[in-house]
Protein backbone atom coordinates (compact mmCIF):
# COMPACT_ATOMS: atom_id res chain seq x y z
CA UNK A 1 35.45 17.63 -10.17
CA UNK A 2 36.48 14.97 -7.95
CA UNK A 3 34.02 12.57 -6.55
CA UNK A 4 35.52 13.88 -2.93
CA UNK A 5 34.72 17.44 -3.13
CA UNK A 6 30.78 18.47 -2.52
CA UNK A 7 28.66 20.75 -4.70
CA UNK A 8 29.18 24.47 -4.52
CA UNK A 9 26.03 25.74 -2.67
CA UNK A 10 23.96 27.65 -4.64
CA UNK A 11 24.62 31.48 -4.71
CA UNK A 12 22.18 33.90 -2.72
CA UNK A 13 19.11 35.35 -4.10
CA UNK A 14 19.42 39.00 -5.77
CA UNK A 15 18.66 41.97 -2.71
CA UNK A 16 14.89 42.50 -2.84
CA UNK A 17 14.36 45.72 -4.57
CA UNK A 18 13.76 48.84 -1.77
CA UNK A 19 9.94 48.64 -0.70
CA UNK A 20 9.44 44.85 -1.22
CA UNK A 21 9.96 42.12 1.24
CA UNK A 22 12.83 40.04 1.09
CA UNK A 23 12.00 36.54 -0.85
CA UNK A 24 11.62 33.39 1.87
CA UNK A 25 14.23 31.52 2.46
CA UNK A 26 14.91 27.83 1.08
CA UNK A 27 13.45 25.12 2.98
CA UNK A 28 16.15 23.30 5.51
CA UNK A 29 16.50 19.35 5.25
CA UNK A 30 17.12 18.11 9.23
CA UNK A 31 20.80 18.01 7.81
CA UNK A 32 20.99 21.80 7.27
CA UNK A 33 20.92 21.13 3.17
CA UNK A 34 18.70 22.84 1.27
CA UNK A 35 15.44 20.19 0.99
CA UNK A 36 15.01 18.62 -2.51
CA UNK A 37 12.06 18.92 -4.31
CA UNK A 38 10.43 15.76 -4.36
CA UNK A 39 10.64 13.85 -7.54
CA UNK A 40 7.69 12.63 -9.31
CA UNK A 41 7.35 8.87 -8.73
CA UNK A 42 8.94 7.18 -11.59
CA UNK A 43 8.63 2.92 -12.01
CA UNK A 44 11.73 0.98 -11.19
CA UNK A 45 13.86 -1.36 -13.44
CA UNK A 46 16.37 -2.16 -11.80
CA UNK A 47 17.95 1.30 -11.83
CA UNK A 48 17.89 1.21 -15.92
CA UNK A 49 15.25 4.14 -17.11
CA UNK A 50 12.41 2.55 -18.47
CA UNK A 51 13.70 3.78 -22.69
CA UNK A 52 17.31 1.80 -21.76
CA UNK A 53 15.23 -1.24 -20.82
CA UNK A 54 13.11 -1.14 -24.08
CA UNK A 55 15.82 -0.80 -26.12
CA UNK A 56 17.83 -3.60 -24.60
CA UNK A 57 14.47 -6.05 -24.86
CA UNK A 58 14.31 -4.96 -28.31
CA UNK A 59 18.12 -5.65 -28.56
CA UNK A 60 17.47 -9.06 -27.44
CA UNK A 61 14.70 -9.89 -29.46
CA UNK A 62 16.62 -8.93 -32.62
CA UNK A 63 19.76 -10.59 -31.51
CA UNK A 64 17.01 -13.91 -31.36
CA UNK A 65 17.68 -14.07 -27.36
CA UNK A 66 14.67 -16.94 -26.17
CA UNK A 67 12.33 -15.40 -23.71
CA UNK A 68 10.63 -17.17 -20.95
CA UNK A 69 7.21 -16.64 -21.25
CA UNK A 70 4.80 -14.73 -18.78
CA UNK A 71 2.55 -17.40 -16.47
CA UNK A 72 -1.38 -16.42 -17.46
CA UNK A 73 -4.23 -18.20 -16.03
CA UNK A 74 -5.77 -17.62 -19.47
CA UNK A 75 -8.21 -20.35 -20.51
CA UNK A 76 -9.94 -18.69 -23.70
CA UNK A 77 -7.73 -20.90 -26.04
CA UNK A 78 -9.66 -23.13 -27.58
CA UNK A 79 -7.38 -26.20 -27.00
CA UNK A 80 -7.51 -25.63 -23.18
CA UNK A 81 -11.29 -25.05 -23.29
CA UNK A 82 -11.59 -28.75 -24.90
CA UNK A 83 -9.35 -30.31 -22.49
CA UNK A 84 -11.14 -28.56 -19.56
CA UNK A 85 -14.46 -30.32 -21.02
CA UNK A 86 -13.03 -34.00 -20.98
CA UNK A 87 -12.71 -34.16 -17.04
């Protein structure tokens, strides 16, 4: 399919059988389009699903790429904790 051409619609629902009320009708988006169904929220990377990103961190790390790391306002090492007495 070209990238041009637009999605066949989808076809109508079956008759209802005789005796039964006809099924509701699809919800209408403001545009006339049929209204998605919302997505659950999914976390953000960039656009890369979140198994893409692991595997290209753990790409990186094999391939020995240097990572920066992570600022922390950790002070339970012990080195810190004796320079944090000597003030």
């Amino acid at each position: 399919m070209a990238s041009s051409e637009h999605p066949a619609p989808a076809p109508p629902p079956p008759p209802a059988a005789p005796g039964l009320p006809p099924p509701p009708p699809a919800p209408m988006a403001p545009g006339g389009l049929p209204a998605k169904k919302p997505q659950p929220k999914v976390m953000n990377f960039g656009g890369v699903p979140p198994e893409d990103a692991n595997d290209r961190l753990l790409a990186d790390i094999r391939a020995g790429v240097s990572l920066k790391p992570t600022k922390t306002k950790d002070r339970s090492s012990a080195v810190i904790r004796r320079r944090a007495n000597f003030r």
